[in-house]
PDB file of N, CA and C in Angstrom:
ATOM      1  N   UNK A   1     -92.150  91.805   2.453  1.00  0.00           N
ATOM      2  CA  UNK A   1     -91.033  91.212   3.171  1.00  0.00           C
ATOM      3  C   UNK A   1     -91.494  89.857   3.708  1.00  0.00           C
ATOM      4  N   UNK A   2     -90.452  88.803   3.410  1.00  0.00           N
ATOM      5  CA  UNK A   2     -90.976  87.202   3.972  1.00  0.00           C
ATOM      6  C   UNK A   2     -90.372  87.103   5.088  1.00  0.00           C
ATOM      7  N   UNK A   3     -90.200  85.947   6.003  1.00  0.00           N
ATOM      8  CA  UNK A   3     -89.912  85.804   7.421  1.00  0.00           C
ATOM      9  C   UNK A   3     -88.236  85.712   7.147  1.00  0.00           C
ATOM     10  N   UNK A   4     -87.681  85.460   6.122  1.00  0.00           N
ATOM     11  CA  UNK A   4     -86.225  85.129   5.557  1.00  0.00           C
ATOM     12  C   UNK A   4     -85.635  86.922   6.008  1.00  0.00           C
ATOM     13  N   UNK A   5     -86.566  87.303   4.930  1.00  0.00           N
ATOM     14  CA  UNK A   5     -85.805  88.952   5.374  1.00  0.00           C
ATOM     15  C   UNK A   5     -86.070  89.531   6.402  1.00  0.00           C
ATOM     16  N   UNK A   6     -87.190  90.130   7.266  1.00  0.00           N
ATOM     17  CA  UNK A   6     -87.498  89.702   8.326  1.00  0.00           C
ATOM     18  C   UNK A   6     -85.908  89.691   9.157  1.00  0.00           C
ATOM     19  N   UNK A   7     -85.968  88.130   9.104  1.00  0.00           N
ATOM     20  CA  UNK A   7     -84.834  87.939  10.469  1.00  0.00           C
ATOM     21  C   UNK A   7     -83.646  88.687   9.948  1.00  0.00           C
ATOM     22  N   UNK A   8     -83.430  88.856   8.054  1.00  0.00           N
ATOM     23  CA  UNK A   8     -81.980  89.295   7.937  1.00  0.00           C
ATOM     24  C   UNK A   8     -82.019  91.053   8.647  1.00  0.00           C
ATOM     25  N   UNK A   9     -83.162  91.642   8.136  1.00  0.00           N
ATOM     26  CA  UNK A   9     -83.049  92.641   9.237  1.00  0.00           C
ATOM     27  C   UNK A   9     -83.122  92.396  10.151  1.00  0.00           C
ATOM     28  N   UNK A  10     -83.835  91.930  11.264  1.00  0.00           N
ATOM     29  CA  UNK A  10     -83.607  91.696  12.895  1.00  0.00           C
ATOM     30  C   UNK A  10     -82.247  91.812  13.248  1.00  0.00           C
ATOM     31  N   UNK A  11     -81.155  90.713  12.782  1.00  0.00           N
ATOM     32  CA  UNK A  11     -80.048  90.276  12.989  1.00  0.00           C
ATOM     33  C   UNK A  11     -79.250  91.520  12.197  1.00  0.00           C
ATOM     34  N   UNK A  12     -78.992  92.065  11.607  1.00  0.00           N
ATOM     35  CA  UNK A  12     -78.449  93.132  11.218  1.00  0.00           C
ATOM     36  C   UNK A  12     -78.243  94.573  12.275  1.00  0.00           C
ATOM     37  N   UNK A  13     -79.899  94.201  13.089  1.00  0.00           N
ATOM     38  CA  UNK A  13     -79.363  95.475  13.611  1.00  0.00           C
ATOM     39  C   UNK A  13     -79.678  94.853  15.157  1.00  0.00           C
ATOM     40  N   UNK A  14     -79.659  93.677  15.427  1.00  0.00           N
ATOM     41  CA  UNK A  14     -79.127  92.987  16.718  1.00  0.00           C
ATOM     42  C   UNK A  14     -77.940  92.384  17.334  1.00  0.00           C
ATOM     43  N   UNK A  15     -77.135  92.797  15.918  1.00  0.00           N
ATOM     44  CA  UNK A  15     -75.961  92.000  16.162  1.00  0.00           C
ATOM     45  C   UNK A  15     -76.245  90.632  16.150  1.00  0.00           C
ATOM     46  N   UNK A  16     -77.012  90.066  15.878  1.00  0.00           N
ATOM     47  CA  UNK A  16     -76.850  88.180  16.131  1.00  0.00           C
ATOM     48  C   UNK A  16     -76.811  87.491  15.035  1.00  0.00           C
ATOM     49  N   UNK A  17     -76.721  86.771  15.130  1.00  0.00           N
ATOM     50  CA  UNK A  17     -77.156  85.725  13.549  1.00  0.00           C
ATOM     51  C   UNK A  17     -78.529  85.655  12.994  1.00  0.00           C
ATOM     52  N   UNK A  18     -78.420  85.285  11.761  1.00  0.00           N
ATOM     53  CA  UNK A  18     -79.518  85.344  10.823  1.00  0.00           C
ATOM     54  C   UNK A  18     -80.149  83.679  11.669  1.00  0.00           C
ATOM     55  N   UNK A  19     -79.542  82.760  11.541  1.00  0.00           N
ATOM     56  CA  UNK A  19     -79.974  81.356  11.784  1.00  0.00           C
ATOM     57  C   UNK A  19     -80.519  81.412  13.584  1.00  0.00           C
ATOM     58  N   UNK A  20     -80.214  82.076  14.355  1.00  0.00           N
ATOM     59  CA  UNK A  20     -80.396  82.502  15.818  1.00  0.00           C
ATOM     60  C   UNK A  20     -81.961  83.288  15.596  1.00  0.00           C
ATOM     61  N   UNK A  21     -81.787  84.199  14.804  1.00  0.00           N
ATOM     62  CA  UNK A  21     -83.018  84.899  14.578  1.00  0.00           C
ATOM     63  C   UNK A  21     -84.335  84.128  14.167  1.00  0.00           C
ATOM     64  N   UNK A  22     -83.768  83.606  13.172  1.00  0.00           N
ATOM     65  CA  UNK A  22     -84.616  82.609  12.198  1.00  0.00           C
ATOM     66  C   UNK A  22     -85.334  82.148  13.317  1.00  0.00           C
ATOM     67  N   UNK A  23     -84.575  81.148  14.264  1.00  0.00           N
ATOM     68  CA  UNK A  23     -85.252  79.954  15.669  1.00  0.00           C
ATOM     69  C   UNK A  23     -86.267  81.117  16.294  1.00  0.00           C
ATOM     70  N   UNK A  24     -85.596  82.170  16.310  1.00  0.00           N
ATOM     71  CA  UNK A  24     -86.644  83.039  17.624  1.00  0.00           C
ATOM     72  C   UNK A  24     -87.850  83.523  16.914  1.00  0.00           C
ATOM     73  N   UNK A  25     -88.168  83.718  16.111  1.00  0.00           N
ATOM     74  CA  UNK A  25     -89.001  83.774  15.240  1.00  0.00           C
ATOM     75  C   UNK A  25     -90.133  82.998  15.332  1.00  0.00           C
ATOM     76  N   UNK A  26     -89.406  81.836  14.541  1.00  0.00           N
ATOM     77  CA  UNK A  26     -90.020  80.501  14.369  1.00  0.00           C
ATOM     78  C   UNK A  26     -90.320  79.872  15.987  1.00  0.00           C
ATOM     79  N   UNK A  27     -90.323  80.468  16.621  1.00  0.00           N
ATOM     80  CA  UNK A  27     -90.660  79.874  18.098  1.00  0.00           C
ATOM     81  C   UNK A  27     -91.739  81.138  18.237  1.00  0.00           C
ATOM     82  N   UNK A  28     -91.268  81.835  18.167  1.00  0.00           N
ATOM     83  CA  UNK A  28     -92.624  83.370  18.443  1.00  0.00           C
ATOM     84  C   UNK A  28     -93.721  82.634  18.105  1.00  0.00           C
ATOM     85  N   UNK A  29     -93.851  82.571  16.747  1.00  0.00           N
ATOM     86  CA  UNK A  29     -94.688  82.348  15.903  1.00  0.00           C
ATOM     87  C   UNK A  29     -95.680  80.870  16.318  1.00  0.00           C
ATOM     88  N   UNK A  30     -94.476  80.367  16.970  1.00  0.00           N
ATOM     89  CA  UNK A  30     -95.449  78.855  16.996  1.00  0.00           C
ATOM     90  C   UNK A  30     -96.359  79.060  18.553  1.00  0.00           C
ATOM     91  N   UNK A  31     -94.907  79.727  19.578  1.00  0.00           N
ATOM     92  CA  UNK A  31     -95.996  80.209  20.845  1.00  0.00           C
ATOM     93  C   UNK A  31     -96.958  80.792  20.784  1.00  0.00           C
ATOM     94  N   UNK A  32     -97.714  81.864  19.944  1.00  0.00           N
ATOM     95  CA  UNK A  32     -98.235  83.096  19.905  1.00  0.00           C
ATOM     96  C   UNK A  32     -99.410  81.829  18.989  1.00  0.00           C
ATOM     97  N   UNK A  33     -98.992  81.012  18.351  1.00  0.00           N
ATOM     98  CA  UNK A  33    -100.191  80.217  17.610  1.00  0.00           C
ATOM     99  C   UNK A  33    -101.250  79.730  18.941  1.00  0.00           C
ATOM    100  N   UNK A  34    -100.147  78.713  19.572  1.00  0.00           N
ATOM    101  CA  UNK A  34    -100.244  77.668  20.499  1.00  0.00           C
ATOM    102  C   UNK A  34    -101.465  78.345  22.069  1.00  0.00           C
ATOM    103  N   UNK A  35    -101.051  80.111  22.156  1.00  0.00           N
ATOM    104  CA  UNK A  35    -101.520  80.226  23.063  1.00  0.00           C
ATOM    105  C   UNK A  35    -103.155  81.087  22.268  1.00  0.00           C
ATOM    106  N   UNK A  36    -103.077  81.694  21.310  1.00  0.00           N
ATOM    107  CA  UNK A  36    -104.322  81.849  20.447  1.00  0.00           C
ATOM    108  C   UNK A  36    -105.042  80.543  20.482  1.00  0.00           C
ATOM    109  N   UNK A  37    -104.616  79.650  19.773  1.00  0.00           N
ATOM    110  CA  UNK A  37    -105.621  78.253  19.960  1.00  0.00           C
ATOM    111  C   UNK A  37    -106.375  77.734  20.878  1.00  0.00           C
ATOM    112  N   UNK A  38    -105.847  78.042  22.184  1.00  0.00           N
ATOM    113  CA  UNK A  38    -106.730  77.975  23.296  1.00  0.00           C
ATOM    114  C   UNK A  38    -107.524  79.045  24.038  1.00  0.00           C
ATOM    115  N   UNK A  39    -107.746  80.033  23.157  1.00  0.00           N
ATOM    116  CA  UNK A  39    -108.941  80.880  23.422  1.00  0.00           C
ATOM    117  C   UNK A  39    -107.663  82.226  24.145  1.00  0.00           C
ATOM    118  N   UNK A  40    -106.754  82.332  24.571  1.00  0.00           N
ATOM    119  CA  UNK A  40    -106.058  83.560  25.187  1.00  0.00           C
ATOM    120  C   UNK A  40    -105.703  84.484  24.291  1.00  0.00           C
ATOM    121  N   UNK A  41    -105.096  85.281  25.240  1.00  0.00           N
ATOM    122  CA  UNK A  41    -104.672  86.816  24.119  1.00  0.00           C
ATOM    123  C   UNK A  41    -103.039  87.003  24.033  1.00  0.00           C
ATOM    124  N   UNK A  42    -102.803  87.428  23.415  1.00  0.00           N
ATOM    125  CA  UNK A  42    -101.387  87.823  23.682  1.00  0.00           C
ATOM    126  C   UNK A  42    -100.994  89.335  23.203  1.00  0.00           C
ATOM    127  N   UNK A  43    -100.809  90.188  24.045  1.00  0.00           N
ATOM    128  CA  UNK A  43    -100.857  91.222  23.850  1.00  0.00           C
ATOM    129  C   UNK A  43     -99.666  92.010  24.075  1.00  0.00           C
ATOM    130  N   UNK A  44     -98.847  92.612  22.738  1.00  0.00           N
ATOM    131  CA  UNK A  44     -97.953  93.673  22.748  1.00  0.00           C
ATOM    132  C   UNK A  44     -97.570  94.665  22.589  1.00  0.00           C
ATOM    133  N   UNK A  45     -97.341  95.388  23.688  1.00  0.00           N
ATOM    134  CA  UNK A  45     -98.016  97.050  24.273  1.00  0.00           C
ATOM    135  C   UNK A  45     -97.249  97.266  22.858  1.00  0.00           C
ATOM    136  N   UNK A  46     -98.308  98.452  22.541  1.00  0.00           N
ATOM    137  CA  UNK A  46     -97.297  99.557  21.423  1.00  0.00           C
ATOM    138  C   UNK A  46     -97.471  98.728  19.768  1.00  0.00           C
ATOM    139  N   UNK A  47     -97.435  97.084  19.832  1.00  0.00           N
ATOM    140  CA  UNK A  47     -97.506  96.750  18.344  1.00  0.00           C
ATOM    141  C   UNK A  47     -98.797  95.715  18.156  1.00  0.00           C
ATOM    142  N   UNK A  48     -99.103  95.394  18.935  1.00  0.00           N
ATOM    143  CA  UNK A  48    -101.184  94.870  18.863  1.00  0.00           C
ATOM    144  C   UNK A  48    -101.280  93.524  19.606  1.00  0.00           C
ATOM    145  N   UNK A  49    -102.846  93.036  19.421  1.00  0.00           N
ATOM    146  CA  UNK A  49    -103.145  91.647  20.105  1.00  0.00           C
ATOM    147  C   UNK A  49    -103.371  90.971  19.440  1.00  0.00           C
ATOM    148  N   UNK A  50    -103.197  89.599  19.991  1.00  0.00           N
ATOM    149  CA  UNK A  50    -103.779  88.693  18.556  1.00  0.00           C
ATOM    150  C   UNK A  50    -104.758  87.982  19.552  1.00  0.00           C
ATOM    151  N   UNK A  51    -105.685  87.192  18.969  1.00  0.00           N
ATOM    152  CA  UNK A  51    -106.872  86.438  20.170  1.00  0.00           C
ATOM    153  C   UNK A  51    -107.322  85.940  18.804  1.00  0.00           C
ATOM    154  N   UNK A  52    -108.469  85.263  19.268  1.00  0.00           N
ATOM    155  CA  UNK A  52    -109.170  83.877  18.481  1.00  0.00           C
ATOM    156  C   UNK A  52    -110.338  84.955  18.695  1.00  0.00           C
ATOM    157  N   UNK A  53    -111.330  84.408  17.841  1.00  0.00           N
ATOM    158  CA  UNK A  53    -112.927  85.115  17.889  1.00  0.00           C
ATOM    159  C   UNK A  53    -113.807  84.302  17.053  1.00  0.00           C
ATOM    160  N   UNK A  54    -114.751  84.231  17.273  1.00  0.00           N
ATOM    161  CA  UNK A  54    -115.377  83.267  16.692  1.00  0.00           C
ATOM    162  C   UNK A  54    -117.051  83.777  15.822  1.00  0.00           C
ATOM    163  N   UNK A  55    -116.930  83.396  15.103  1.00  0.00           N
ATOM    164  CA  UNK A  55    -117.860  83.483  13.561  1.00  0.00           C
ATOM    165  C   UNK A  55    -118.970  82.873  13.830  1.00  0.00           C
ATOM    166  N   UNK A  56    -120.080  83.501  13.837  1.00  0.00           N
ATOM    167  CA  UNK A  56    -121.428  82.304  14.034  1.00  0.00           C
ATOM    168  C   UNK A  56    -121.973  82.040  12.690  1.00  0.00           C
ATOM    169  N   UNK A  57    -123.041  80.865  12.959  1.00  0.00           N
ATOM    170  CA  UNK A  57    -122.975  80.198  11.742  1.00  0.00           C
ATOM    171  C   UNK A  57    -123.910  81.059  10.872  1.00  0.00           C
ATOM    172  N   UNK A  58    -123.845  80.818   9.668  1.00  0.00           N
ATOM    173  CA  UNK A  58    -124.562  82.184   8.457  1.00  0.00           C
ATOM    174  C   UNK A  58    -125.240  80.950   7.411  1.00  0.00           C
ATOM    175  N   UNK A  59    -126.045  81.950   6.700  1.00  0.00           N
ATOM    176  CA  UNK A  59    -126.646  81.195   5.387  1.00  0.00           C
ATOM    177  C   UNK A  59    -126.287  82.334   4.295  1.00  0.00           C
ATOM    178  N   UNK A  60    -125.377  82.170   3.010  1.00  0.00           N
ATOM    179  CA  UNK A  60    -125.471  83.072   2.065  1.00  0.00           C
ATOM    180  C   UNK A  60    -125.487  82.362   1.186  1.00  0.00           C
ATOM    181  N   UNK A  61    -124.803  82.954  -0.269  1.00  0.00           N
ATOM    182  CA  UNK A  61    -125.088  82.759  -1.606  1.00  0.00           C
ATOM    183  C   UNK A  61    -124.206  81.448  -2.105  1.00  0.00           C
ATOM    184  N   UNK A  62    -124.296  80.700  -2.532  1.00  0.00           N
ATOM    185  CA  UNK A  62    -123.430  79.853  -3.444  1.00  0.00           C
ATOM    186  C   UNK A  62    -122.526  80.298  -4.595  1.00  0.00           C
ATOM    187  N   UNK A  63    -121.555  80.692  -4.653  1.00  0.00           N
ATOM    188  CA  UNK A  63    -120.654  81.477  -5.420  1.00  0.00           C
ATOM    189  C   UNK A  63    -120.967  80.457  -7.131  1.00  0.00           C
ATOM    190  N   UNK A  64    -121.139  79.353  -7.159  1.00  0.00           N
ATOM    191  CA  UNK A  64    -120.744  78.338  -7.735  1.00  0.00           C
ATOM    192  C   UNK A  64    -122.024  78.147  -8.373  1.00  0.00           C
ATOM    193  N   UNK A  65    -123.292  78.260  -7.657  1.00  0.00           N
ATOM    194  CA  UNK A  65    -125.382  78.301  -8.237  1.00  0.00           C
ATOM    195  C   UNK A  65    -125.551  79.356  -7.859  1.00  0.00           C
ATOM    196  N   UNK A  66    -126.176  80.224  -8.715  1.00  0.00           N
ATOM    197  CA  UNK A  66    -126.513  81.403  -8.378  1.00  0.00           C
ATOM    198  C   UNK A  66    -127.514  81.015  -8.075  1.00  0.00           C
ATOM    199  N   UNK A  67    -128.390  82.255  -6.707  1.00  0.00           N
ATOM    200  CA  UNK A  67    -129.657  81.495  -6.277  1.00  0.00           C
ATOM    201  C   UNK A  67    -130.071  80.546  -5.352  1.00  0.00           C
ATOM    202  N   UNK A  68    -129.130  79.908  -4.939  1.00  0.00           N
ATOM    203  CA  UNK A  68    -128.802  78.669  -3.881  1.00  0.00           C
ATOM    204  C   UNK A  68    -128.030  79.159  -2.760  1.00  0.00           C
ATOM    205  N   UNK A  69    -128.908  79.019  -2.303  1.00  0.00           N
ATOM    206  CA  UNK A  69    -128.089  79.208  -0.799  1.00  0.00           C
ATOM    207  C   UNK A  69    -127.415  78.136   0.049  1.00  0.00           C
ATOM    208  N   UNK A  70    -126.603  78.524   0.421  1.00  0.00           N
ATOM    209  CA  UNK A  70    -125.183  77.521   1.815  1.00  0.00           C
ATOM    210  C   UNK A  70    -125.055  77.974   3.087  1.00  0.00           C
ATOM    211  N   UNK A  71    -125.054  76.730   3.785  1.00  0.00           N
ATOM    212  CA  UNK A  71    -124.986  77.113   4.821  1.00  0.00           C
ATOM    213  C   UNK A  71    -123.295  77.221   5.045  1.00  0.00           C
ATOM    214  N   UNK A  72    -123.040  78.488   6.124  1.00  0.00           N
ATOM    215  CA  UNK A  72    -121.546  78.251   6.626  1.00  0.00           C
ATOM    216  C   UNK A  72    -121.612  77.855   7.892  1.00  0.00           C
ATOM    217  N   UNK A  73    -121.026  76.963   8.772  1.00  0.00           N
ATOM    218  CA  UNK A  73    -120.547  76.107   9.861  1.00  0.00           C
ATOM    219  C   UNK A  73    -120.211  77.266  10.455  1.00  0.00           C
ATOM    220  N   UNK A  74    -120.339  77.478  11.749  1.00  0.00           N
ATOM    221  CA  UNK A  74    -119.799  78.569  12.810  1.00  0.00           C
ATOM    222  C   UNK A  74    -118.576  78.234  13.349  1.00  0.00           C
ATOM    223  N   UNK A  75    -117.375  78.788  13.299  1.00  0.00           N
ATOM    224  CA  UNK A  75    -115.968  78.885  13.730  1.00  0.00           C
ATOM    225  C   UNK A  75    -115.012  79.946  13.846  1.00  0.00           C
ATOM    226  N   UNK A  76    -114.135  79.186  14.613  1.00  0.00           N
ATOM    227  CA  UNK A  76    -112.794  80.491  15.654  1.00  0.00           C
ATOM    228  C   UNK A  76    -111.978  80.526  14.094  1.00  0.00           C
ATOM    229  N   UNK A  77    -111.542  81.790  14.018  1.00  0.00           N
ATOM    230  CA  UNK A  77    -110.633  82.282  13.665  1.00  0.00           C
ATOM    231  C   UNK A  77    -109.918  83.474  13.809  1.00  0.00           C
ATOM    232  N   UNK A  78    -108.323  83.246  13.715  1.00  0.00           N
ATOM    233  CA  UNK A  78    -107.428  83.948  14.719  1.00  0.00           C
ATOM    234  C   UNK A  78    -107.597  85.570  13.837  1.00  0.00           C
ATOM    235  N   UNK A  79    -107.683  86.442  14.826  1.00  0.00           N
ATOM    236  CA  UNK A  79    -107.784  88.104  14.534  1.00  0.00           C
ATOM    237  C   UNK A  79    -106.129  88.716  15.413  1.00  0.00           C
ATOM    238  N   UNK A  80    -105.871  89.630  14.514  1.00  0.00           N
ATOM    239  CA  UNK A  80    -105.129  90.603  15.143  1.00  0.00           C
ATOM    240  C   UNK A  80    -105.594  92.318  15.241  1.00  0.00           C
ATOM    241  N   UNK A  81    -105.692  93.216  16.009  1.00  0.00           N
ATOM    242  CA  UNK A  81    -105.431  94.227  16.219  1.00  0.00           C
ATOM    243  C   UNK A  81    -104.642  95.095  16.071  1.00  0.00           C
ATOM    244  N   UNK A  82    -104.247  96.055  15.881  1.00  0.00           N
ATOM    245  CA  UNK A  82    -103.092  97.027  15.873  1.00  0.00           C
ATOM    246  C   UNK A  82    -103.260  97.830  17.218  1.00  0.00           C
ATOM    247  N   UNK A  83    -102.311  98.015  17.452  1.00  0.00           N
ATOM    248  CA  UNK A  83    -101.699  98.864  18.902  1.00  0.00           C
ATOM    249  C   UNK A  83    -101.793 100.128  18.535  1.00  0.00           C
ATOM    250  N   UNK A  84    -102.275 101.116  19.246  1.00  0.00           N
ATOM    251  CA  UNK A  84    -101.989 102.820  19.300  1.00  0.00           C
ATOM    252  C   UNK A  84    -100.512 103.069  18.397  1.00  0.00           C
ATOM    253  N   UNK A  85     -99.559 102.555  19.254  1.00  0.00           N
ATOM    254  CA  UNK A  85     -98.446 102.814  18.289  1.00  0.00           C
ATOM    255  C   UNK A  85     -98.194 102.545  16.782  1.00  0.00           C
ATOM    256  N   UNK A  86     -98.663 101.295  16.738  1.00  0.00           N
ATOM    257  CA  UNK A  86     -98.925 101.062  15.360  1.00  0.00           C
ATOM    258  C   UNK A  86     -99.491 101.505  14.569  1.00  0.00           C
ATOM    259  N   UNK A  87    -100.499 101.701  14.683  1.00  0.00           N
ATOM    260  CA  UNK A  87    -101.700 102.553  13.757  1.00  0.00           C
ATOM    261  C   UNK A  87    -101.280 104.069  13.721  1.00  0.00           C
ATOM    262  N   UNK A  88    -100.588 104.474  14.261  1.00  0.00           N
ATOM    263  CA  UNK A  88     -99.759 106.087  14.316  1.00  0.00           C
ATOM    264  C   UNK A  88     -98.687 106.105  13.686  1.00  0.00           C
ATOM    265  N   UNK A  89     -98.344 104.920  13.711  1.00  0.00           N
ATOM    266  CA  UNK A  89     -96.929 104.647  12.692  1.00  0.00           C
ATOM    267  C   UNK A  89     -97.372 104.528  11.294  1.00  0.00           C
ATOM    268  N   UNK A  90     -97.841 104.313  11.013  1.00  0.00           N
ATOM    269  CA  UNK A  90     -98.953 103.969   9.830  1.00  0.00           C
ATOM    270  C   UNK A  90     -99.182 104.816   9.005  1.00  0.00           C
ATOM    271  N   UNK A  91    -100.147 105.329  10.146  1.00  0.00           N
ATOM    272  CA  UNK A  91    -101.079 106.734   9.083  1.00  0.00           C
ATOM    273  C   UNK A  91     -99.731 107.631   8.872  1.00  0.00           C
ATOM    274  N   UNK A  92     -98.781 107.876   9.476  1.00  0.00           N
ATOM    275  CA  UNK A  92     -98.121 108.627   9.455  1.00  0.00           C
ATOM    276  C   UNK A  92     -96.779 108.621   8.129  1.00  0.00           C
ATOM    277  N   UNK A  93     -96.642 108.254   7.842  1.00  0.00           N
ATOM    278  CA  UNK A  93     -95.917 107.556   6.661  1.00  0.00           C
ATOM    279  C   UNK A  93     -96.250 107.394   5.336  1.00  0.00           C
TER     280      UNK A  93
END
């Protein structure tokens, strides 16, 4: 399912518009970026957290020279969690 269908369900069973949905979405999405980027959490009881975490720097293989090793640069990248509820919804199905 893409963010298109997504909102057409939301709005189907919110009563609102597809184009209303679409914005709230597309605003979720950009808040929930905006406040990850600066190191916070955002956390929603029942469906999970999302937070930043950060990768320290590594030496492995060169996919490209076998035998050669690369270094990787240490950096944040955004993680999500699943919520109790979620993960019960899940397995369960």
């Amino acid at each position: 399912m893409n963010k298109a269908e997504l909102a057409a369900e939301i709005a189907a069973r919110t009563n609102n518009t597809k184009k209303s949905v679409e914005e709230i979405l597309a605003s979720l999405c950009e808040v929930i970026q905006e406040i990850v980027a600066k190191g916070e959490r955002v956390t929603l009881v029942g469906f999970g957290t999302f937070e930043r975490r950060e990768r320290q720097a590594r030496e492995t293989n060169n996919p490209q020279k076998p035998g050669q090793k690369i270094k990787v640069p240490a950096k944040k990248v955004p993680a999500f969690s699943a919520g109790k509820e979620f993960k019960e919804r899940v397995a369960h199905k």
